[in-house]
Protein backbone atom coordinates (compact mmCIF):
# COMPACT_ATOMS: atom_id res chain seq x y z
CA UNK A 1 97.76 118.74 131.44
CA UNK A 2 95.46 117.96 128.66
CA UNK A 3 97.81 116.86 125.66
CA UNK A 4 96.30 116.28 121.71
CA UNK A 5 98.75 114.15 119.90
CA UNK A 6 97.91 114.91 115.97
CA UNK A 7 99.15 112.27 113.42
CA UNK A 8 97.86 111.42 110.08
CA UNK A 9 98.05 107.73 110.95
CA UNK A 10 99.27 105.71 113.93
CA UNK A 11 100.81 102.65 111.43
CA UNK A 12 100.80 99.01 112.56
CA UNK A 13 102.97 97.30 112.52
CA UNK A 14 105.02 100.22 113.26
CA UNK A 15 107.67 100.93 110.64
CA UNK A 16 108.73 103.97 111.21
CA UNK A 17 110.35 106.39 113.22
CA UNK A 18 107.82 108.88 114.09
CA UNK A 19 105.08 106.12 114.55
CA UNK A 20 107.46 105.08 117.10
CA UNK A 21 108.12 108.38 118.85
CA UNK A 22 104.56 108.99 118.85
CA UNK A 23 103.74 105.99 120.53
CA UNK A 24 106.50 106.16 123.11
CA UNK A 25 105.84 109.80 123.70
CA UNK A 26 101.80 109.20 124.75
CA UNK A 27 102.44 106.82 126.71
CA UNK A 28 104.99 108.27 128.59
CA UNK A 29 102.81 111.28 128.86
CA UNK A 30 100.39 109.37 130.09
CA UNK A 31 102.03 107.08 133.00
CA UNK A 32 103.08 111.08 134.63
CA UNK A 33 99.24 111.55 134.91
CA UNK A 34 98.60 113.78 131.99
CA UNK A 35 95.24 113.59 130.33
CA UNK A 36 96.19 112.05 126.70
CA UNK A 37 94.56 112.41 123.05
CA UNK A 38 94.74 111.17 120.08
CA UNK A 39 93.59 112.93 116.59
CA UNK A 40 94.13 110.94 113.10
CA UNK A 41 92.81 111.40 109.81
CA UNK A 42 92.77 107.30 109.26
CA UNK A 43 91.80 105.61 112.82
CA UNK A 44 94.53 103.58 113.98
CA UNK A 45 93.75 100.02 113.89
CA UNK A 46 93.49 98.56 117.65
CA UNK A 47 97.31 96.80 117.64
CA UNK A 48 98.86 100.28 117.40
CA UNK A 49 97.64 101.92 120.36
CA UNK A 50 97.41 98.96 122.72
CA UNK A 51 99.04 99.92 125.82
CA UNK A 52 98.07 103.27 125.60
CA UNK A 53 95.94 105.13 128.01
CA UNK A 54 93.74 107.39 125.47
CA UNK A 55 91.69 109.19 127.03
CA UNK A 56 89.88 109.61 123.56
CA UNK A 57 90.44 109.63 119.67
CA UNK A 58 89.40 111.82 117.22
CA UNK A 59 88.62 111.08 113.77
CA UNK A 60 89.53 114.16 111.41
CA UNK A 61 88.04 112.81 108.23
CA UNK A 62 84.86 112.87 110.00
CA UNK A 63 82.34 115.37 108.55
CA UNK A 64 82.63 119.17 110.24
CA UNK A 65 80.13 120.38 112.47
CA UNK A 66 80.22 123.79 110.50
CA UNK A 67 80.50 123.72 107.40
CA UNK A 68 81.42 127.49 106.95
CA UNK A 69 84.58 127.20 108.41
CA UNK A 70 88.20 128.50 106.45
CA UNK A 71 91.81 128.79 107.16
CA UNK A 72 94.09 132.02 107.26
CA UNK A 73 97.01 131.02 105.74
CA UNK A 74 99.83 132.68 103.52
CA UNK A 75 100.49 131.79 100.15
CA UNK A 76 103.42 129.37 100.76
CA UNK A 77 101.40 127.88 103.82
CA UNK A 78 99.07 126.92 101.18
CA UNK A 79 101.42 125.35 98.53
CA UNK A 80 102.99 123.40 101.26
CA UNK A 81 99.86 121.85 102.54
CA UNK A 82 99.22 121.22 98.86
CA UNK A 83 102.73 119.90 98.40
CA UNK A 84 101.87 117.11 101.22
CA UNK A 85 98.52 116.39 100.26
CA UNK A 86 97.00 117.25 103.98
CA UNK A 87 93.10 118.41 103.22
CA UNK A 88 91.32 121.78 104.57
CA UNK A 89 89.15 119.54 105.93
CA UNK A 90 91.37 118.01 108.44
CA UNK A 91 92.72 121.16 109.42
CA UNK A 92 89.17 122.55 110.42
CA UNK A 93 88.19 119.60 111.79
CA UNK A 94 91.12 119.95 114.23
CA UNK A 95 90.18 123.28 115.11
CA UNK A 96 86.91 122.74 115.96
CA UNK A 97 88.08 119.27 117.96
CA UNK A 98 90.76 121.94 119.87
CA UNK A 99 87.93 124.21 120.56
CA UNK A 100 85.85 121.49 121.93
CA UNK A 101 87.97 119.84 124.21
CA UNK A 102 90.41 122.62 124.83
CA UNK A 103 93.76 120.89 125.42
CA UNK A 104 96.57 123.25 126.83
CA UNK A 105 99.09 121.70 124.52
CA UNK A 106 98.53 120.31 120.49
CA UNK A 107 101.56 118.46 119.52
CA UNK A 108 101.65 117.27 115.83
CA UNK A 109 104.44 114.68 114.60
CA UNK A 110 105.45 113.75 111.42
CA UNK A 111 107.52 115.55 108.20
CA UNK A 112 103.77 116.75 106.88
CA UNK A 113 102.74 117.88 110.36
CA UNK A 114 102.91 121.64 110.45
CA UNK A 115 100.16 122.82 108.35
CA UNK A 116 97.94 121.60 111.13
CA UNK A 117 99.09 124.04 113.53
CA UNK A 118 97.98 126.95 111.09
CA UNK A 119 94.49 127.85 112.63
CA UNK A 120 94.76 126.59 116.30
CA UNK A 121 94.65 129.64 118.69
CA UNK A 122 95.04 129.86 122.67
CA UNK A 123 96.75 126.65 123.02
CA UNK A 124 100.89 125.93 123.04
CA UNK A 125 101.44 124.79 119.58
CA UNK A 126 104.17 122.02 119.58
CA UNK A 127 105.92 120.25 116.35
CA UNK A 128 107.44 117.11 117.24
CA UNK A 129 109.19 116.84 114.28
CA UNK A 130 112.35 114.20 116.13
CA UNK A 131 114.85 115.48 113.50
CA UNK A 132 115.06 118.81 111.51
CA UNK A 133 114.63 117.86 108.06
CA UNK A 134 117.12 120.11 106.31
CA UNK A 135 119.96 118.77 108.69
CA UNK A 136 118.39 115.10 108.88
CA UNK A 137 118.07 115.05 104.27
CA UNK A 138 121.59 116.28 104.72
CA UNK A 139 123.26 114.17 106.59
CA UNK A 140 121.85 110.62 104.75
CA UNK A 141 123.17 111.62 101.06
CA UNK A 142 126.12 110.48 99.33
CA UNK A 143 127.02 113.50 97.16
CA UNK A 144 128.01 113.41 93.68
CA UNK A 145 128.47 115.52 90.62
CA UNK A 146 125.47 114.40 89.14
CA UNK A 147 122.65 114.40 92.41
CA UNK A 148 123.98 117.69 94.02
CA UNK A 149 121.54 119.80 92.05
CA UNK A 150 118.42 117.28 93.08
CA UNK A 151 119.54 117.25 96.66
CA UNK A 152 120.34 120.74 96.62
CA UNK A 153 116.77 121.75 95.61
CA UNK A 154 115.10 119.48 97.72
CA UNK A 155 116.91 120.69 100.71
CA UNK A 156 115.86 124.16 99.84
CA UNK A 157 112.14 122.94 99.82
CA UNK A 158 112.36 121.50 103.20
CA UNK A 159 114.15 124.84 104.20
CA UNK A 160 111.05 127.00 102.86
CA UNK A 161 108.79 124.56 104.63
CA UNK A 162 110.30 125.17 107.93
CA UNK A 163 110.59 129.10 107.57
CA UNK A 164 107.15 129.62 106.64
CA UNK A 165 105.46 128.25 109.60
CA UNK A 166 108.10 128.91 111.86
CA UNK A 167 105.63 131.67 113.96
CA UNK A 168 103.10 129.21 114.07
CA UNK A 169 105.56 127.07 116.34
CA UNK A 170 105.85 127.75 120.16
CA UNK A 171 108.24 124.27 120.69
CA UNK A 172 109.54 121.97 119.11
CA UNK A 173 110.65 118.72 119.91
CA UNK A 174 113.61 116.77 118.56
CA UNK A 175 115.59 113.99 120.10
CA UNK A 176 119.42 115.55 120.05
CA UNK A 177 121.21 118.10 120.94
CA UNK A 178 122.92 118.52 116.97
CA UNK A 179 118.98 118.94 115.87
CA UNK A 180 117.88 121.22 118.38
CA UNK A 181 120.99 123.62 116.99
CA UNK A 182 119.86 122.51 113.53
CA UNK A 183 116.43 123.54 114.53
CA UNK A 184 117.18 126.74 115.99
CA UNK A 185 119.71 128.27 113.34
CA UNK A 186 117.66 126.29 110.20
CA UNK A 187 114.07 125.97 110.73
CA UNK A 188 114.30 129.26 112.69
CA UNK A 189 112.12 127.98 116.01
CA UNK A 190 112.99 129.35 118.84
CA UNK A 191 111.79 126.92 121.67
CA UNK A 192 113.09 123.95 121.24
CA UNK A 193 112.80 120.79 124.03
CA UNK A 194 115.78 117.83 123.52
CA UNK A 195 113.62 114.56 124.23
CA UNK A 196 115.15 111.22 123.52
CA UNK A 197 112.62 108.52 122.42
CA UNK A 198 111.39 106.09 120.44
CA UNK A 199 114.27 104.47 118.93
CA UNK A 200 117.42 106.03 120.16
CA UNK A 201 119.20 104.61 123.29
CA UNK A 202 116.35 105.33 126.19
CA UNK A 203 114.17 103.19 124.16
CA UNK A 204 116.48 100.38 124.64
CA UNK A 205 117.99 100.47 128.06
CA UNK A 206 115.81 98.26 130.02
CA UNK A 207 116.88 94.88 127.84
CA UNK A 208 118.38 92.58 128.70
CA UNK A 209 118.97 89.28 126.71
CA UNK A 210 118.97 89.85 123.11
CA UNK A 211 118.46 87.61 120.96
CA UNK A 212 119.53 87.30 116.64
CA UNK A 213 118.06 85.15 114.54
CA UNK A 214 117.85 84.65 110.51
CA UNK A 215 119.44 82.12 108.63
CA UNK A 216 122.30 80.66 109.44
CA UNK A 217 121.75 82.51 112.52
CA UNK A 218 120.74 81.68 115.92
CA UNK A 219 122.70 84.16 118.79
CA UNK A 220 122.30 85.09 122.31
CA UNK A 221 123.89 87.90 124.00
CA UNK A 222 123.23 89.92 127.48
CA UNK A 223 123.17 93.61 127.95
CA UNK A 224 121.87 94.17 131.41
CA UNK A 225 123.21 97.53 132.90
CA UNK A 226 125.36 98.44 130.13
CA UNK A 227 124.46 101.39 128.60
CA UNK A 228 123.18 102.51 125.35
CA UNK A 229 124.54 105.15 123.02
CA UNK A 230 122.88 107.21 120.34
CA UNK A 231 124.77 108.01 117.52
CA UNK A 232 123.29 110.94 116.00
CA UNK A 233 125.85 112.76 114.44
CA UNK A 234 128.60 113.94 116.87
CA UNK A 235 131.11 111.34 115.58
CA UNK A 236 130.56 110.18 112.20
CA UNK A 237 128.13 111.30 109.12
CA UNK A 238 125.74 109.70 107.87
CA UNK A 239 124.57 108.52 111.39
CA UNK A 240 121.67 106.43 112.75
CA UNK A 241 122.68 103.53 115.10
CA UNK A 242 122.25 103.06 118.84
CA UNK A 243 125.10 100.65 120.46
CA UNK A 244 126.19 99.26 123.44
CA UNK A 245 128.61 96.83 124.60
CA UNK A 246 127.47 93.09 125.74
CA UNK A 247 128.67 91.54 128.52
CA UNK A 248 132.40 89.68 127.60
CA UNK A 249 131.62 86.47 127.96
CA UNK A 250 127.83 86.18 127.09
CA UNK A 251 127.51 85.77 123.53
CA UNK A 252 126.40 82.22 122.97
CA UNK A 253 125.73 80.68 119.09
CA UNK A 254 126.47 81.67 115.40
CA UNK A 255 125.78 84.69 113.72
CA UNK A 256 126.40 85.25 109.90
CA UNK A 257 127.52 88.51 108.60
CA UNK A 258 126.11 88.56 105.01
CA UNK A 259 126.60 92.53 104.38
CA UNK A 260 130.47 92.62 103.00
CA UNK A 261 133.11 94.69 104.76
CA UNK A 262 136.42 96.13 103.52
CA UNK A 263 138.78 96.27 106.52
CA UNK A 264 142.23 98.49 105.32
CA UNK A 265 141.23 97.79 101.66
CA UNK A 266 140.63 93.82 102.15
CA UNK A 267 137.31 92.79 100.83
CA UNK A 268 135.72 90.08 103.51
CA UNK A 269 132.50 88.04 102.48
CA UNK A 270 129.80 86.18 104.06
CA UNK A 271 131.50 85.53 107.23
CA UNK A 272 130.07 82.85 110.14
CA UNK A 273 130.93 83.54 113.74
CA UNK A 274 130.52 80.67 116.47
CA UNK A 275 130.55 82.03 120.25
CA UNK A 276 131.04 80.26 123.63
CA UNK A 277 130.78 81.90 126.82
CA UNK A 278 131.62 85.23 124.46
CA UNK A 279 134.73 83.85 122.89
CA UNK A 280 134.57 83.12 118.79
CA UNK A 281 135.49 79.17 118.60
CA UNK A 282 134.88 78.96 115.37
CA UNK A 283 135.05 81.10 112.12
CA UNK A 284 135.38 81.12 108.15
CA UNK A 285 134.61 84.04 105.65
CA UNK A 286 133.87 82.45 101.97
CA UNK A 287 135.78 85.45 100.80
CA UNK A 288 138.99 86.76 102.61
CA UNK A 289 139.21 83.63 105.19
CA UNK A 290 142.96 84.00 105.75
CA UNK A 291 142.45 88.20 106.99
CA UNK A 292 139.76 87.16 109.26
CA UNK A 293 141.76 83.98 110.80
CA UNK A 294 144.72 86.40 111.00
CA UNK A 295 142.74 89.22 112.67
CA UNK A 296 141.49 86.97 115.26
CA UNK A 297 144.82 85.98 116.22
CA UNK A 298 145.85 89.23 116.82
CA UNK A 299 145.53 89.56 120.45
CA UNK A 300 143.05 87.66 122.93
CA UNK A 301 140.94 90.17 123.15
CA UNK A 302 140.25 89.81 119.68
CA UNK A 303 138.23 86.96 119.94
CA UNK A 304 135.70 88.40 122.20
CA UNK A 305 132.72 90.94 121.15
CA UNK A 306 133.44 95.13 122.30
CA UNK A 307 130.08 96.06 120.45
CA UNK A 308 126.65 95.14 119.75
CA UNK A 309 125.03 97.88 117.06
CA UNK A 310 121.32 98.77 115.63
CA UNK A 311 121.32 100.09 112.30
CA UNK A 312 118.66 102.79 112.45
CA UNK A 313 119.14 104.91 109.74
CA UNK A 314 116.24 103.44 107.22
CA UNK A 315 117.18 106.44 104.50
CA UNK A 316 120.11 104.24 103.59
CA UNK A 317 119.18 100.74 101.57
CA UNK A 318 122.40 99.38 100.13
CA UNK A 319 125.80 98.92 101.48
CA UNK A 320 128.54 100.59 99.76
CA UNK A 321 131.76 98.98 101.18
CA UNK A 322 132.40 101.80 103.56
CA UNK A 323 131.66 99.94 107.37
CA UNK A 324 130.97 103.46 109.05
CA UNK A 325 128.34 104.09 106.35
CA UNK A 326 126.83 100.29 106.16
CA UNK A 327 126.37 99.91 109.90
CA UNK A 328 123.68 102.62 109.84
CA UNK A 329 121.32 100.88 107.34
CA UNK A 330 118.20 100.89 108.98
CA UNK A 331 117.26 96.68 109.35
CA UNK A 332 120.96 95.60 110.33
CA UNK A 333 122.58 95.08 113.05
CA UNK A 334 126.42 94.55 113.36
CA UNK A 335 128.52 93.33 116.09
CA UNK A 336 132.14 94.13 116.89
CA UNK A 337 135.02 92.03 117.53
CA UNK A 338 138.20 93.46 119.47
CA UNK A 339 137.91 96.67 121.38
CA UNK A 340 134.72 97.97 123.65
CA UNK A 341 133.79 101.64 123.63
CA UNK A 342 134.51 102.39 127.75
CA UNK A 343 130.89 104.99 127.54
CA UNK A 344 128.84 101.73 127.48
CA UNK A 345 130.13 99.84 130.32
CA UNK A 346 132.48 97.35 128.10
CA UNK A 347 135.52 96.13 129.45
CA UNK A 348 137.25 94.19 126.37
CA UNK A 349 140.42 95.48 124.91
CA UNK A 350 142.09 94.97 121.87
CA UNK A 351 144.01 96.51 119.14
CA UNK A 352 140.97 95.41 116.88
CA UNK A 353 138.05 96.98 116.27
CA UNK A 354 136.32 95.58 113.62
CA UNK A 355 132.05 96.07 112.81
CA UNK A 356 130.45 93.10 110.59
CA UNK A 357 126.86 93.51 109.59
CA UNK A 358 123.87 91.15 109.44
CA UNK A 359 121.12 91.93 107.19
CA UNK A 360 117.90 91.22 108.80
CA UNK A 361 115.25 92.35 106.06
CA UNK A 362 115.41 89.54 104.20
CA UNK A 363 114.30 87.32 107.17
CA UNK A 364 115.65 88.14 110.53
CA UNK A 365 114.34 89.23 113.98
CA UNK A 366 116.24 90.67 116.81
CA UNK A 367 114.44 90.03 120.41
CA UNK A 368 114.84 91.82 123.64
CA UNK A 369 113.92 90.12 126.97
CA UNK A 370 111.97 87.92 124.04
CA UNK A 371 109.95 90.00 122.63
CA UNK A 372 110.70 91.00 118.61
CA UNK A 373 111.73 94.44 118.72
CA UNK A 374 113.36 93.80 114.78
CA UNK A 375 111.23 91.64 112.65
CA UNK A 376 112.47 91.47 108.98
CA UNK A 377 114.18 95.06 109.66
CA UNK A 378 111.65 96.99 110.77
CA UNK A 379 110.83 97.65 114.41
CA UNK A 380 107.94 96.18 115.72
CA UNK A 381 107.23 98.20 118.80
């Protein structure tokens, strides 16, 4: 098939999560033989698609070849395209590039995505859109008396935004099962494809050494064949994290913990972990020492990692004390001592389960099979 991929920019470095799907998407189109294209209003700067095979780019802020060109749109189709600042121009300019090279399939990705799918006729009309944005705004707030009206309304404006170019949508394409229901009973589209990518668990499954560093920092665990898990909102809300469990005895180094945790109401600070052959040797917290010493001791397995964790959640940017809610800032990563979740191939047990979080943004990277996948909290590609 010939595909058109339709972004407003391909980013580098890549820091975010639909510059990521995007990527990950074309080229996986691509290696299954399908003829692959690329349309952008800002060319992407060579770094971002290396490794792609593009079978050509288009350049939508490039003047038309007819000038007497317009759009038939409805009124809210118009505000909305307003609303995200996407110009007529582009939008015709697509057209006549769809016309021209006459892909069977136009997929568009990104939040401000849809109005481009307005004019395009006798072609499969796809909106990768990875997450449905009512559910996906949702699901990252902390309510309270005082936001509820703010969150309320702009939940209702991503609502409108869905329904009113809902018909103009023949799939869409999300990457979970709880958005594909959110898709179909929200946004109102009825075809709707479930295609992990980008930076849930597929995307990681081939590691496997990885590698933390930052300061006071410096740790080296291994993954191969254990399995990666997506956490995207079966279990706990807000979500965003894909984990695993390392190999028992691999972790090798020291690893400080510089987000604060609150285990059954005890408030533990800037904790330092040293591993050997994956069992802690040493440890001290600067706040709450004498919890974390007796933790430890609790049982052997206690001493050994049951999780490794990716924060990937990048709408939340502080911690709030509450571990299932800190774990998911986007930049982090936290690791596990005690028990292993059986689903990803861990074997430790242990009456303790306890997630501590290292902050990366401030001057971290996280490595897999050596190459930076986290640098400074932001996935790099």
């Amino acid at each position: 098939m010939r595909l058109l991929f339709v972004k407003h920019s391909l980013l580098w470095p890549r820091s975010n999560g639909h510059d990521v799907h995007t990527f990950h998407m074309m080229k996986a189109c691509a290696e299954l033989g399908h003829e692959v294209w690329l349309a952008t209003v800002v060319p992407p700067q060579p770094p971002a698609v290396d490794g792609l095979k593009l079978a050509g780019t288009i350049r939508l802020s490039a003047p038309l070849a007819d000038d007497n060109l317009s759009i038939d749109d409805t009124w809210f189709q118009r505000r909305f395209r307003s609303f995200w600042g996407v110009d007529e121009h582009w939008i015709l300019a697509l057209r006549q590039a769809v016309a021209r090279i006459t892909p069977e399939a136009v997929i568009v990705a990104g939040m401000d995505a849809l109005p481009f799918l307005v004019p395009l006729k006798n072609t499969i009309r796809v909106w990768y859109a990875a997450d449905e944005l009512v559910w996906h705004h949702l699901s990252q707030l902390t309510w309270s008396p005082s936001t509820w009206r703010r969150h309320g309304t702009n939940a209702a404006y991503r609502l409108m935004y869905e329904r009113s170019h809902r018909k103009i949508v023949d799939r869409a394409w999300v990457v979970s099962d709880i958005d594909a229901r959110a898709m179909r009973r929200i946004a109102g589209v009825a075809t709707i494809d479930v295609l992990p990518n980008g930076v849930d668990s597929v995307f990681f499954a081939p590691g496997r050494e990885i590698h933390i560093e930052g300061p006071g920092t410096d740790l080296r665990l291994n993954v191969e064949g254990r399995t990666w898990v997506n956490s995207d909102g079966k279990r706990n809300m807000p979500s965003g994290e894909v984990f695993t469990g390392p190999h028992e005895t691999s972790a090798e180094g020291v690893i400080r913990f510089t987000i604060p945790t609150a285990p059954r109401g005890v408030v533990v600070e800037d904790v330092t972990l040293e591993f050997r052959e994956g069992r802690v040797v040493g440890a001290k917290a600067e706040r709450g020492d004498a919890y974390l010493q007796a933790t430890l001791e609790t049982d052997a397995g206690a001493h050994y990692l049951g999780e490794l964790g990716i924060g990937t959640n990048f709408g939340i940017d502080r911690p709030i004390g509450a571990i299932l809610f800190d774990e998911k800032i986007g930049g982090t990563v936290h690791l596990a001592i005690g028990r292993s979740y059986p689903e990803t191939g861990g074997t430790n047990e242990s009456v303790v389960h306890w997630d501590m979080i290292c902050d990366l943004r401030q001057g971290g990277t996280l490595s897999v099979d050596g190459e930076p996948l986290l640098v400074d909290g932001r996935f790099r590609t």
